[in-house]
Protein backbone atom coordinates (compact mmCIF):
# COMPACT_ATOMS: atom_id res chain seq x y z
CA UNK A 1 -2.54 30.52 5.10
CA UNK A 2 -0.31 27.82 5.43
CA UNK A 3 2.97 28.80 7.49
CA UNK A 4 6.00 26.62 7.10
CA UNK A 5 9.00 27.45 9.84
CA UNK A 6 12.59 25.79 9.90
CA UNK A 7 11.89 24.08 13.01
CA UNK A 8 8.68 22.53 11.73
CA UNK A 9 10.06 19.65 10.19
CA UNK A 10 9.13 16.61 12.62
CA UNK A 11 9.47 12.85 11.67
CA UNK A 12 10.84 11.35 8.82
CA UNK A 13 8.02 9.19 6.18
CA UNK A 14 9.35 6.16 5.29
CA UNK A 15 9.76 5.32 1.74
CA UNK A 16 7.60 1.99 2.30
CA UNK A 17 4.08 4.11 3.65
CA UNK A 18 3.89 3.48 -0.31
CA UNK A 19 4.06 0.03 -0.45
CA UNK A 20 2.00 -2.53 -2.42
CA UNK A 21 0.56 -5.75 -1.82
CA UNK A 22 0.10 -8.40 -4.55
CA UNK A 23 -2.29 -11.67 -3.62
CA UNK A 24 -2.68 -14.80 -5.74
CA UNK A 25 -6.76 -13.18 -6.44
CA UNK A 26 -8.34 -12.68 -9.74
CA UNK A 27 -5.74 -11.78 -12.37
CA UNK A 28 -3.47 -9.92 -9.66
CA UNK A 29 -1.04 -12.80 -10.17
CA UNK A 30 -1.61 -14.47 -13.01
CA UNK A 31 -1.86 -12.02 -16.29
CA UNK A 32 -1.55 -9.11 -14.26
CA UNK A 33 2.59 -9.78 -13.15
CA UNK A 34 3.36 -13.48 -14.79
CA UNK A 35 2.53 -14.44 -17.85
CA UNK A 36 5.32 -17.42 -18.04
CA UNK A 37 8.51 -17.43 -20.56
CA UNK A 38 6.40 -18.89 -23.50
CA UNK A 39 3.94 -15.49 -23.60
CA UNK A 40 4.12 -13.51 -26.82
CA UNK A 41 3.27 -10.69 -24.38
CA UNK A 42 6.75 -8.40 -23.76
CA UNK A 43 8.46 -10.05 -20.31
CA UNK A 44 11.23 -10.82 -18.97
CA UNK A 45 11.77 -14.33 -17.07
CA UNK A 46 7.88 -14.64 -17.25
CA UNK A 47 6.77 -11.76 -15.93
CA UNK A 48 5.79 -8.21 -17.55
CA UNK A 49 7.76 -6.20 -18.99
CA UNK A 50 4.95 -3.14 -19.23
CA UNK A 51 3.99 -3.47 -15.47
CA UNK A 52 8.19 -3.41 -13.79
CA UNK A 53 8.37 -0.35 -16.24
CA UNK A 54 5.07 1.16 -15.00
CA UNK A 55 5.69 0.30 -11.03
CA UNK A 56 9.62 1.13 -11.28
CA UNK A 57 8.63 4.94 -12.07
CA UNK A 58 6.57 5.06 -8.69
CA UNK A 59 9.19 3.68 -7.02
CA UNK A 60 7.32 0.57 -5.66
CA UNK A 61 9.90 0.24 -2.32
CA UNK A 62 8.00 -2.90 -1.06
CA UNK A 63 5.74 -5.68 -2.05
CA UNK A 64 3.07 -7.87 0.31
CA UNK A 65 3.13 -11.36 -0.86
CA UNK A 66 1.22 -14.22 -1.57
CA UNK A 67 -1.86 -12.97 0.53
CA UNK A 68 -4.43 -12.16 2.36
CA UNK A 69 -6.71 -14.88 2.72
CA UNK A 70 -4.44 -16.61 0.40
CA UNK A 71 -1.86 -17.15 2.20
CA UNK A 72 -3.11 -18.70 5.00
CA UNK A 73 -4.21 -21.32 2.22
CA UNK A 74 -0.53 -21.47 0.85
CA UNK A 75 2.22 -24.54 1.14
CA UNK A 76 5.16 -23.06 -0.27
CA UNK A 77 6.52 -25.49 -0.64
CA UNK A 78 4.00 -26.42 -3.69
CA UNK A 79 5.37 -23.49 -5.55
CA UNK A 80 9.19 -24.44 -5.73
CA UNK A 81 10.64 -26.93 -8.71
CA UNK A 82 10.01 -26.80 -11.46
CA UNK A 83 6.77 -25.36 -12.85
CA UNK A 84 5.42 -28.41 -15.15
CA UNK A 85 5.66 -30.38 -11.68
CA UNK A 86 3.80 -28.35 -9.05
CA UNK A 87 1.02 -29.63 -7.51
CA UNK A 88 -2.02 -27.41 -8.09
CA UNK A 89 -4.51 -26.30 -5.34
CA UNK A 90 -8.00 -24.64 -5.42
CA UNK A 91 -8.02 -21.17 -4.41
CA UNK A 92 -11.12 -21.30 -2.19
CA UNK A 93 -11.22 -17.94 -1.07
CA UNK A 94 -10.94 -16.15 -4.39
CA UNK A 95 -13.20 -17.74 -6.92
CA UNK A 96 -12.86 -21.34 -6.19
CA UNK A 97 -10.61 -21.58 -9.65
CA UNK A 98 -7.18 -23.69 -9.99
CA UNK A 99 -4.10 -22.15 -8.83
CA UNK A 100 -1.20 -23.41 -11.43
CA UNK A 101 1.32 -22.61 -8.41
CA UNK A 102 3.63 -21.12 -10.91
CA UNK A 103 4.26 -17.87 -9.45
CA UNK A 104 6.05 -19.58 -5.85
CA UNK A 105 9.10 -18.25 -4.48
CA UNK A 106 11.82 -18.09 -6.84
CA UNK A 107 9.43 -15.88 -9.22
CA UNK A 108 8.49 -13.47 -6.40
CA UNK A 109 12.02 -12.58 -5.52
CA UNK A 110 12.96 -12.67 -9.58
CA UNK A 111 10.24 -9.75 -9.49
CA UNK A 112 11.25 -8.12 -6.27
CA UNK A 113 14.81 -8.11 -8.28
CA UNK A 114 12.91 -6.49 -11.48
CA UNK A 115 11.86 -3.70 -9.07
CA UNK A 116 14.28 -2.90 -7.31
CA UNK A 117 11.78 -3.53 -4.49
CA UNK A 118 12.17 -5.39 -0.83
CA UNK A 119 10.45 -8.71 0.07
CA UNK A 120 7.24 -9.10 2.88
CA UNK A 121 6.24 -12.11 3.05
CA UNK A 122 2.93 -12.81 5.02
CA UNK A 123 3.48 -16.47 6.54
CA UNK A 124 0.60 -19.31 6.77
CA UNK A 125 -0.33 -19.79 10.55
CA UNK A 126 -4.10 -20.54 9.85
CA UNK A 127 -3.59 -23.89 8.22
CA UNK A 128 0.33 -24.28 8.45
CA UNK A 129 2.65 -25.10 10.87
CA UNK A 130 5.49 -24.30 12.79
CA UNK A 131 7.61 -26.41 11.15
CA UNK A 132 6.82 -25.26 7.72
CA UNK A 133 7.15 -21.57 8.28
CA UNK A 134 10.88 -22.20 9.85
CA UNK A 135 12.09 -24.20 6.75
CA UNK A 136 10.73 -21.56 4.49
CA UNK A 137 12.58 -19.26 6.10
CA UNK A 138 15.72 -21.47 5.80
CA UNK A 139 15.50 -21.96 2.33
CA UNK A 140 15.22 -18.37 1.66
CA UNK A 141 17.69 -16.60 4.09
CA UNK A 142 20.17 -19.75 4.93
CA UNK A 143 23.04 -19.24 3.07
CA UNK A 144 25.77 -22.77 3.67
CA UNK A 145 24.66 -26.28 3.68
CA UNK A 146 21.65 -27.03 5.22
CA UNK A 147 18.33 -29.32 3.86
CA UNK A 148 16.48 -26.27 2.91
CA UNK A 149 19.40 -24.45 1.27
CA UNK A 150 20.43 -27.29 -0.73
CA UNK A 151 16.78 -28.01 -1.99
CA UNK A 152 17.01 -24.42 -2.93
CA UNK A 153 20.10 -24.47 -4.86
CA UNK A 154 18.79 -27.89 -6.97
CA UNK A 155 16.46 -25.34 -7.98
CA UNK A 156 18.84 -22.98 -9.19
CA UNK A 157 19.28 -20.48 -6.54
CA UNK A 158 22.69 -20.75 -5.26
CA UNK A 159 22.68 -17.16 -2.89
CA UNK A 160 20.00 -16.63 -0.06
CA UNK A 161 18.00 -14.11 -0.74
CA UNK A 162 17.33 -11.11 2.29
CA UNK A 163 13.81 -11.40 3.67
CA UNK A 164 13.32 -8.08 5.62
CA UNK A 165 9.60 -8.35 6.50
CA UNK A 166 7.81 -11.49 7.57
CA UNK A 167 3.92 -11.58 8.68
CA UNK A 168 3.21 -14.17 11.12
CA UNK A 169 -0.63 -15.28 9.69
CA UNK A 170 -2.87 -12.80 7.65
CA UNK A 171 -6.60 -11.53 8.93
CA UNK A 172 -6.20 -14.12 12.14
CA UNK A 173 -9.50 -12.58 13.25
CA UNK A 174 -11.37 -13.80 10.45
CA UNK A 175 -10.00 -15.53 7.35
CA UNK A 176 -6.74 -16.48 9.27
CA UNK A 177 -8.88 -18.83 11.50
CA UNK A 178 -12.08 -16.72 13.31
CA UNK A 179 -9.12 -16.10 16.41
CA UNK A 180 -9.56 -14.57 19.47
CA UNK A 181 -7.19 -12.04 20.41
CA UNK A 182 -5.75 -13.82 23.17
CA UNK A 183 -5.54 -16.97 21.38
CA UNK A 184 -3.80 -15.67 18.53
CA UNK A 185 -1.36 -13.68 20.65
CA UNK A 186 -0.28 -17.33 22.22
CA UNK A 187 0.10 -18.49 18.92
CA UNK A 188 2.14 -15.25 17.55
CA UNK A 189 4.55 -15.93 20.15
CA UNK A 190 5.16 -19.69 19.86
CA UNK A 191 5.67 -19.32 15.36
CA UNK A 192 7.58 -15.82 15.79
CA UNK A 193 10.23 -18.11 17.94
CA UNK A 194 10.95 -19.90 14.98
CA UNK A 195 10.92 -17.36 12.31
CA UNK A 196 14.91 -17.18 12.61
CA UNK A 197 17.75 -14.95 11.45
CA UNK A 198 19.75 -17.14 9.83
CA UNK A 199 22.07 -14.31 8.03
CA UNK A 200 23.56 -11.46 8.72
CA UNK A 201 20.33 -9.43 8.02
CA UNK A 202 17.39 -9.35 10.62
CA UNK A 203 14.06 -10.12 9.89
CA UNK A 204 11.38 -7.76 10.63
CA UNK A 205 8.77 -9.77 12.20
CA UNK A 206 4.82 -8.47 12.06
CA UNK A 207 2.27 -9.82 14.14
CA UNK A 208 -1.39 -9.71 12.84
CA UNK A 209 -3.08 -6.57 13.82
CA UNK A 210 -6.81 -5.19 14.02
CA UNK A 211 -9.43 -5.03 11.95
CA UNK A 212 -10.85 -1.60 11.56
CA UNK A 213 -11.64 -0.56 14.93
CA UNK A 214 -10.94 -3.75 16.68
CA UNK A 215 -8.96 -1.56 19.82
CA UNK A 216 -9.09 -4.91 21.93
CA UNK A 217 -7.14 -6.69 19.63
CA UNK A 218 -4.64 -4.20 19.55
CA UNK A 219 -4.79 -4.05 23.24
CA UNK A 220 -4.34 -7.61 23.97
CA UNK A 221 -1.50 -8.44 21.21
CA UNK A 222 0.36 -5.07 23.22
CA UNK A 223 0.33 -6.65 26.47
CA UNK A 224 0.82 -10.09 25.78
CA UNK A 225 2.85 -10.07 22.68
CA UNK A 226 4.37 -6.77 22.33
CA UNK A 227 7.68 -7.46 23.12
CA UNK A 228 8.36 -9.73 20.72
CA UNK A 229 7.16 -8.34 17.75
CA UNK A 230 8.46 -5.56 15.28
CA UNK A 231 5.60 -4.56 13.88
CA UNK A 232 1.48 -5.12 14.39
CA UNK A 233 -0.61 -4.64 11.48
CA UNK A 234 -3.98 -2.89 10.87
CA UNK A 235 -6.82 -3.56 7.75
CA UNK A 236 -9.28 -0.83 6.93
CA UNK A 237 -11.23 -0.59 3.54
CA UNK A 238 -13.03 2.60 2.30
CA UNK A 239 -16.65 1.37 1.61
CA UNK A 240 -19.09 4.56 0.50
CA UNK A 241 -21.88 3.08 2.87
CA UNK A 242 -19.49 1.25 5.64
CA UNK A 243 -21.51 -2.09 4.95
CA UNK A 244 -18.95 -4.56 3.11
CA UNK A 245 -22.38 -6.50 2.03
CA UNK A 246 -23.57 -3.42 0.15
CA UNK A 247 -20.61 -1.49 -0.73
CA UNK A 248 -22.26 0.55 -4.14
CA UNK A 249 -20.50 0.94 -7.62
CA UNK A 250 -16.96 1.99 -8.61
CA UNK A 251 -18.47 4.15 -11.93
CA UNK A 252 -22.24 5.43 -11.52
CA UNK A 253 -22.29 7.01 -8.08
CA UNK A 254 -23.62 9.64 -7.50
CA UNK A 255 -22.94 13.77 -5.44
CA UNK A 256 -23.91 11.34 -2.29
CA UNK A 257 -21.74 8.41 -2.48
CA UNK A 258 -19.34 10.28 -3.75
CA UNK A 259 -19.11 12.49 -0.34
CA UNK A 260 -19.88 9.26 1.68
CA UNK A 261 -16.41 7.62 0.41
CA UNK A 262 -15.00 11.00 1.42
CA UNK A 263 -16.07 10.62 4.70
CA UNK A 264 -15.16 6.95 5.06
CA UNK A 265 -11.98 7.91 4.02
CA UNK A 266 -11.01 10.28 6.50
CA UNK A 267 -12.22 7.55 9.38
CA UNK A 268 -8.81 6.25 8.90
CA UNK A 269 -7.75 9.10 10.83
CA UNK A 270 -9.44 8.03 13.74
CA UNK A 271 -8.34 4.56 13.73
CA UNK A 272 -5.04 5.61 13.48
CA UNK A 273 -5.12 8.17 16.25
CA UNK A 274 -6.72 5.40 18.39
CA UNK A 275 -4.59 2.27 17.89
CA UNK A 276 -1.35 4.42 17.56
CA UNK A 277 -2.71 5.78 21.13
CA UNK A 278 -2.79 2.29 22.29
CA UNK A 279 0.85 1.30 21.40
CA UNK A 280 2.22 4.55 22.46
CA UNK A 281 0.86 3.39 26.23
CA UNK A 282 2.19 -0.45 25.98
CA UNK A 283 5.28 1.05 23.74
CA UNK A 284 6.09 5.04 24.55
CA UNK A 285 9.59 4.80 22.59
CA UNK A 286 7.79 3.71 19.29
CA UNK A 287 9.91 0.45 18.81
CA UNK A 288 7.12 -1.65 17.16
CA UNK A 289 6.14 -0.05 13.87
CA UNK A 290 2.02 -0.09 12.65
CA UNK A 291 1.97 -1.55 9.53
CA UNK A 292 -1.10 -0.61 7.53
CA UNK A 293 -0.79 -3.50 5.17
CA UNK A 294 -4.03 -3.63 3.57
CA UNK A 295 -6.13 -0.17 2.54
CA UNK A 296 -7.62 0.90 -0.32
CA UNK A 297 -11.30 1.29 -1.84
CA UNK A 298 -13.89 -1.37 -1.99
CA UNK A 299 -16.81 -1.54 -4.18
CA UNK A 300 -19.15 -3.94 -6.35
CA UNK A 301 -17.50 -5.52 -8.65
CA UNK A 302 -17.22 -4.88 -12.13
CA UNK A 303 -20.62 -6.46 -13.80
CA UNK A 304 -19.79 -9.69 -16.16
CA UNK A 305 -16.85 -10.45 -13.85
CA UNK A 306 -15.76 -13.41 -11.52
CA UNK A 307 -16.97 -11.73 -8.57
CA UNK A 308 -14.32 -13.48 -6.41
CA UNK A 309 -11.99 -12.06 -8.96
CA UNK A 310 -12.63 -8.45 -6.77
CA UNK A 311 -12.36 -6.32 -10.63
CA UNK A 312 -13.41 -2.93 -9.87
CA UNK A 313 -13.11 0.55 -11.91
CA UNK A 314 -10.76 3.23 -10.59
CA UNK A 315 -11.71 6.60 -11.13
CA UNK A 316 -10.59 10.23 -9.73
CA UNK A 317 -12.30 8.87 -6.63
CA UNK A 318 -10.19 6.77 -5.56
CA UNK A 319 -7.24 9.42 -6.63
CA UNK A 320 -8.92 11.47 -3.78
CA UNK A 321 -8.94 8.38 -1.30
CA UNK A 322 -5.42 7.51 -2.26
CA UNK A 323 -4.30 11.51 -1.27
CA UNK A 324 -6.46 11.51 1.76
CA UNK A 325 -5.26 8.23 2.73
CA UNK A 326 -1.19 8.65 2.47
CA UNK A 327 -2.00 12.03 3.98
CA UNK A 328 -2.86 10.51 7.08
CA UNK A 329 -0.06 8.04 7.05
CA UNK A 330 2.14 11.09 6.92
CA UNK A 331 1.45 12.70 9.66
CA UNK A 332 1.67 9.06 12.04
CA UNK A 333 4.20 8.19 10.33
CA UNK A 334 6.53 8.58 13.61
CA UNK A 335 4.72 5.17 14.37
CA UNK A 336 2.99 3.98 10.38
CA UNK A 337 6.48 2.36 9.20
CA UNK A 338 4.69 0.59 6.19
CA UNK A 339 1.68 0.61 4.48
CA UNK A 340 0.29 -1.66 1.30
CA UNK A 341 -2.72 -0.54 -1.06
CA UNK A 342 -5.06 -3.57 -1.93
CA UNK A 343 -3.54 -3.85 -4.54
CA UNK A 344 -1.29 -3.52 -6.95
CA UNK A 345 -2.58 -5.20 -10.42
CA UNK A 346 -6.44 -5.59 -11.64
CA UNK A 347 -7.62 -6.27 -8.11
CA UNK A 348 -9.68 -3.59 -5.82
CA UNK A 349 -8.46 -0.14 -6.28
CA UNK A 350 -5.34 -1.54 -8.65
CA UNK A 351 -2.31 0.77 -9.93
CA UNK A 352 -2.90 -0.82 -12.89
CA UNK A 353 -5.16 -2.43 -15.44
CA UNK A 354 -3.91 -5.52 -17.80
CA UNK A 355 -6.17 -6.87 -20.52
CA UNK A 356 -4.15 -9.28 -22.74
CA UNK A 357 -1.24 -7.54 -24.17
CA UNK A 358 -2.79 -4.06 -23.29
CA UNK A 359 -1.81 -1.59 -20.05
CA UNK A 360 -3.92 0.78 -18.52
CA UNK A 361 -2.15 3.00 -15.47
CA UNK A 362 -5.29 4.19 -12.97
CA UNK A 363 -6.05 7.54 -11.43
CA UNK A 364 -4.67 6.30 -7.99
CA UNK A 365 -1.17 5.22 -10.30
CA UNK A 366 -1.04 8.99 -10.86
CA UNK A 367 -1.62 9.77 -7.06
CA UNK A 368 1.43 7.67 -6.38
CA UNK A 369 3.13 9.18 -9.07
CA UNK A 370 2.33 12.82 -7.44
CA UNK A 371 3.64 11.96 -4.09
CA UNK A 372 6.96 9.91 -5.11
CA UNK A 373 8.94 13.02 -3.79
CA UNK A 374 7.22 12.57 -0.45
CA UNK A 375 9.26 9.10 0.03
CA UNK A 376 11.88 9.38 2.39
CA UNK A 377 11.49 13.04 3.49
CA UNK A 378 10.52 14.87 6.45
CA UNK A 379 6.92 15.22 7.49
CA UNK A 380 6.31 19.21 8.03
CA UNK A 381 3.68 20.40 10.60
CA UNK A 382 2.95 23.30 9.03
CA UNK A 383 0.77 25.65 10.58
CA UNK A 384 -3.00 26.05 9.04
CA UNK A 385 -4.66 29.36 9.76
CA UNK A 386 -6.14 29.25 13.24
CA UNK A 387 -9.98 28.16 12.29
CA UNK A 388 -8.25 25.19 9.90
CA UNK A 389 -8.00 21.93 11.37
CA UNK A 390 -4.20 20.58 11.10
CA UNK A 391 -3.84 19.44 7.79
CA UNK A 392 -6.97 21.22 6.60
CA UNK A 393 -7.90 24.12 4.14
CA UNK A 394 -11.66 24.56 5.04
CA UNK A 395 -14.42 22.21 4.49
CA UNK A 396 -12.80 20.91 1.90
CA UNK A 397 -9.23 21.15 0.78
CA UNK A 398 -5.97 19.33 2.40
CA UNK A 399 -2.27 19.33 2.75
CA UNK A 400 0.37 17.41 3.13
CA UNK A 401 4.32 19.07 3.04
CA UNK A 402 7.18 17.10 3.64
CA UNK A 403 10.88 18.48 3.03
CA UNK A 404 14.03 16.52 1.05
CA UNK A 405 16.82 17.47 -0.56
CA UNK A 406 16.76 21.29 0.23
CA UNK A 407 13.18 21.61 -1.43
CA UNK A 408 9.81 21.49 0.08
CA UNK A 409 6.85 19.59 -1.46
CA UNK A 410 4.03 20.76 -0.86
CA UNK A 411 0.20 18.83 -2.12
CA UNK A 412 -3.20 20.00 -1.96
CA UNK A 413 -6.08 18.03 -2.65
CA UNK A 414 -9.32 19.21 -3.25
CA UNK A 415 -12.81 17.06 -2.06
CA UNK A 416 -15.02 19.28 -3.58
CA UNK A 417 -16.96 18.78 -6.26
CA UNK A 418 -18.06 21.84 -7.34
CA UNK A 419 -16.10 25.15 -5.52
CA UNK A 420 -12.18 25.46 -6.06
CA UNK A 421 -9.42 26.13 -3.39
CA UNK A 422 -7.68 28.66 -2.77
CA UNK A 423 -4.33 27.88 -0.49
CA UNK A 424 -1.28 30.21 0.31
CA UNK A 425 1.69 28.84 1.54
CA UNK A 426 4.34 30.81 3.28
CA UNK A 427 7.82 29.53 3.45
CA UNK A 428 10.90 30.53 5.73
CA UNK A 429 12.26 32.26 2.84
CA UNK A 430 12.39 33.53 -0.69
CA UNK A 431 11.04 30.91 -3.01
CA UNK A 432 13.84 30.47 -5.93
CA UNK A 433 12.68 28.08 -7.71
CA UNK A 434 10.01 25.43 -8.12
CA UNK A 435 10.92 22.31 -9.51
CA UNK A 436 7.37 20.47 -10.44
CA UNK A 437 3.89 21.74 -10.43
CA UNK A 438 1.40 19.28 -11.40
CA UNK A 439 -2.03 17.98 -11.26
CA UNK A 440 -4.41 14.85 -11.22
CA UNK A 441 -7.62 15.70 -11.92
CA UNK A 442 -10.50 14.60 -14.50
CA UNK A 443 -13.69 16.07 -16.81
CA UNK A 444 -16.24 14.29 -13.86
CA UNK A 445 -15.82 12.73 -10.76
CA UNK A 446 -15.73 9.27 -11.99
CA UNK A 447 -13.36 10.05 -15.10
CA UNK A 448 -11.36 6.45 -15.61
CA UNK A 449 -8.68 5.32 -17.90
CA UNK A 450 -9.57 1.96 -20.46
CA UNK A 451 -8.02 0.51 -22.95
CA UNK A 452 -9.54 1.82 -25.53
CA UNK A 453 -8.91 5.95 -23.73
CA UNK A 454 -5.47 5.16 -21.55
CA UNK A 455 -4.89 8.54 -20.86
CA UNK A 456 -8.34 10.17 -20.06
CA UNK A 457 -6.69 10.82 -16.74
CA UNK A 458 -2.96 11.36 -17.08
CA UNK A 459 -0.82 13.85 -14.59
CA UNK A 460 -0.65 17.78 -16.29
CA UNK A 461 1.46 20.56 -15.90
CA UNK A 462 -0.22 22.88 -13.25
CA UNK A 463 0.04 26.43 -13.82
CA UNK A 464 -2.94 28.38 -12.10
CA UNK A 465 -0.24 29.32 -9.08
CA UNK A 466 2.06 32.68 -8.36
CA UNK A 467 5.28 33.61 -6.42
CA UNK A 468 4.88 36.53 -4.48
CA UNK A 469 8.48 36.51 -2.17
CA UNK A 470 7.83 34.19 0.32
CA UNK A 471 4.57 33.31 -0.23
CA UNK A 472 3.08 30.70 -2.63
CA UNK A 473 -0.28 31.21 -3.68
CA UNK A 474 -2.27 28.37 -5.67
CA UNK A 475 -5.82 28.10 -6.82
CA UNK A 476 -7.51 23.83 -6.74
CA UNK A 477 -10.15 23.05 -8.89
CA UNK A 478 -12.60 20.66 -7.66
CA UNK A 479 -11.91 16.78 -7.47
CA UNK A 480 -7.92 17.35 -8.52
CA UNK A 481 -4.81 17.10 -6.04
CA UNK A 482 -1.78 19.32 -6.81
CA UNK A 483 1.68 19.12 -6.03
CA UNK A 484 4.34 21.19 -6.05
CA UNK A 485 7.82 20.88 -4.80
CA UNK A 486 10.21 24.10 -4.59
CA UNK A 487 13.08 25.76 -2.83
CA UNK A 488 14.24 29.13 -0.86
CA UNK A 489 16.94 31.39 0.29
């Protein structure tokens, strides 16, 4: 039994826990978003037309941009002008192919407008400088006469545009320049000085956090840095065997791997509880926000790709990590303010799936489509029965409710592969109405959506549940999540 009481209803989950994160890699840029204003492919101002239709109706709230490694690669100022001028670059990290430049400032915010979506920008400390990362910020957010807002307006911009998030430097630790903590804290607070409000609207400034269970890193930028940042981030990747060097395959895995991803999936609860635990000692009022800003699944590539192109499969697999995952960011979300899945087009464990004109939504697309009524409501500690862990329905099922609106929404995912689950929920009241049952599930564990089957996995309407009063009892077949959202007297 699951018991839900009025005063249960704890902090609230921010909207932008469902974030996403889009790096020039691969085709995440480049045929996945733009495909420039000469494409016979549907778009508007160059980029997609398919993919702002497909990301608008999970309510992307936030978008991580131009990297990752990347971006500790990237002169922005490269990307400005126009297009048939840029200077190109190599991208070194992903592939070692040409980057046209073409996708630069002006076209992230013209798709940031498409989406109705707000701007993080992840700022180039490993190979920039000071200098450059204040005059970006001046041409973006300096509205009046200035050099950086007039070079902006020659290229057709006249308004500033708001900048809520900035990321001082990406992956410091490794990619971002092999740091130590200590060093990079030093450095943190000497480019944060210059990452300036210019407008009316402050910017939210994230220092680079830990990788995985890096707790000294976390440690350090607390006490030396702390007070000067918004928000610290944290990286962690679900690998089936926890060895990036052999991570196994997105399709043919097997009962095994398939529990082993499971498991490294729920590890994210202990990172969180740790790190969180950390900040809550340097920073007990929970000012400074953790900002999960790259998760997801990792695996093999797909064979006969670029393998710095980071193609994988998505299956119901990675549905289940996706659940697990925001699951977790639910319940910390008094101190998770953000999070962004790696990421959001053709690369790692994608939302979608481009190839040419063709659009393939995943299984974790439909996971984010499931929990859109979780954005912006209140996280619910509901009570499990007493031998459940919080959060827990046996071995193998989980919860997460959150309230909004006068309804509750409730969503149970099953791990299983082979036994169902059986959940009742009890609510403060008389249930009146439910106003969505449905469910994500497949034929086998590694059911996947193509282009030439786009809706192998699709959401369904879920009907194997009963109202009895109070009470709402539901039945979980294996390897599906469910969600319901409903109200009461």
């Amino acid at each position: 039994m699951i018991t839900i009481t009025e005063d249960a209803r704890a902090h609230r989950i921010d909207r932008r826990i469902y974030g996403q994160f889009a790096e020039h890699l691969g085709r995440g840029i480049y045929e996945g978003i733009w495909v420039g204003e000469d494409s016979d492919i549907p778009h508007h101002n160059g980029i997609r037309s398919d993919v702002v239709a497909a990301l608008r109706a999970i309510k992307v709230p936030v978008v991580r941009w131009p990297g990752g490694c990347f971006a500790d690669e990237y002169h922005w100022q490269r990307g400005i002008g126009p297009r048939a001028e840029r200077p190109t670059m190599i991208n070194i990290h992903w592939g070692g192919v040409v980057e046209s430049n073409h996708f630069g400032t002006h076209e992230y915010f013209e798709l940031l407008h498409q989406l109705d979506a707000e701007a993080y920008i992840c700022g180039n400390v490993g190979s920039g400088t000071v200098a450059e990362m204040r005059d970006w910020i001046e041409y973006i957010t300096l509205d009046g006469t200035s050099p950086m807002a007039d070079l902006r307006k020659r290229h057709g911009r006249e308004q500033p545009w708001r900048l809520p998030f900035f990321g001082v430097g990406n992956e410091s630790w490794g990619c971002g320049g092999h740091m130590r903590p200590q060093y990079y804290a030093d450095l943190y607070r000497h480019y944060q000085t210059y990452v300036r409000q210019f407008g009316e609207s402050p910017i939210y400034k994230i220092a680079c956090g830990a990788n995985g269970d890096d707790y000294e890193w976390t440690e350090v930028l607390m006490a030396q840095a702390g007070s000067l940042m918004d928000g610290l981030s944290l990286h962690y990747y679900t690998i089936p065997s926890g060895d990036f060097s052999a991570k196994g395959p997105a399709l043919d895995f097997d009962e095994p791997e398939w529990y082993a991803t499971i498991r490294q999936a729920r590890r994210i609860e202990e990172l969180l509880a740790r790190h969180c635990a950390i900040m809550d000692r340097h920073d007990p009022d929970k000012r400074v926000g953790l900002i999960v800003d790259e998760w997801g699944t990792w695996y093999d590539p797909t064979p006969g790709t670029n393998p710095g192109f980071l193609e994988q499969e998505n299956t119901i697999r990675d549905a289940v990590v996706a659940a697990l995952t925001l699951n977790r960011f639910h319940r910390y979300a008094d101190r998770v303010r953000m999070a962004n899945i790696a990421q959001m087009v053709n690369v790692l464990q994608a939302m979608l799936l481009t190839d040419g004109p063709a659009l393939v939504k995943t299984p974790t697309y439909y996971t984010f489509a499931l929990y859109t009524d979780h954005q912006d409501a209140y996280f619910v500690d509901a009570r499990p029965d007493p031998d459940d862990a919080p959060g827990m329905i046996g071995t193998h099922g989980e919860y997460t409710v959150s309230w909004k609106d006068g309804s509750y929404t409730i969503t149970v995912t099953n791990t299983s592969l082979h036994r169902e689950v059986d959940a009742t929920v009890d609510l403060p009241g008389r249930i009146t109405t439910v106003h969505r049952h449905q469910i994500l599930t497949g034929a086998r564990p590694n059911s996947h959506n193509t282009v030439a089957a786009p809706n192998e996995v699709a959401l369904a309407d879920f009907d194997a549940y009963r109202v009895d009063g109070s009470r709402l009892r539901l039945t979980v077949p294996p390897h599906s999540i469910v969600t319901l959202r409903v109200s009461h007297a």
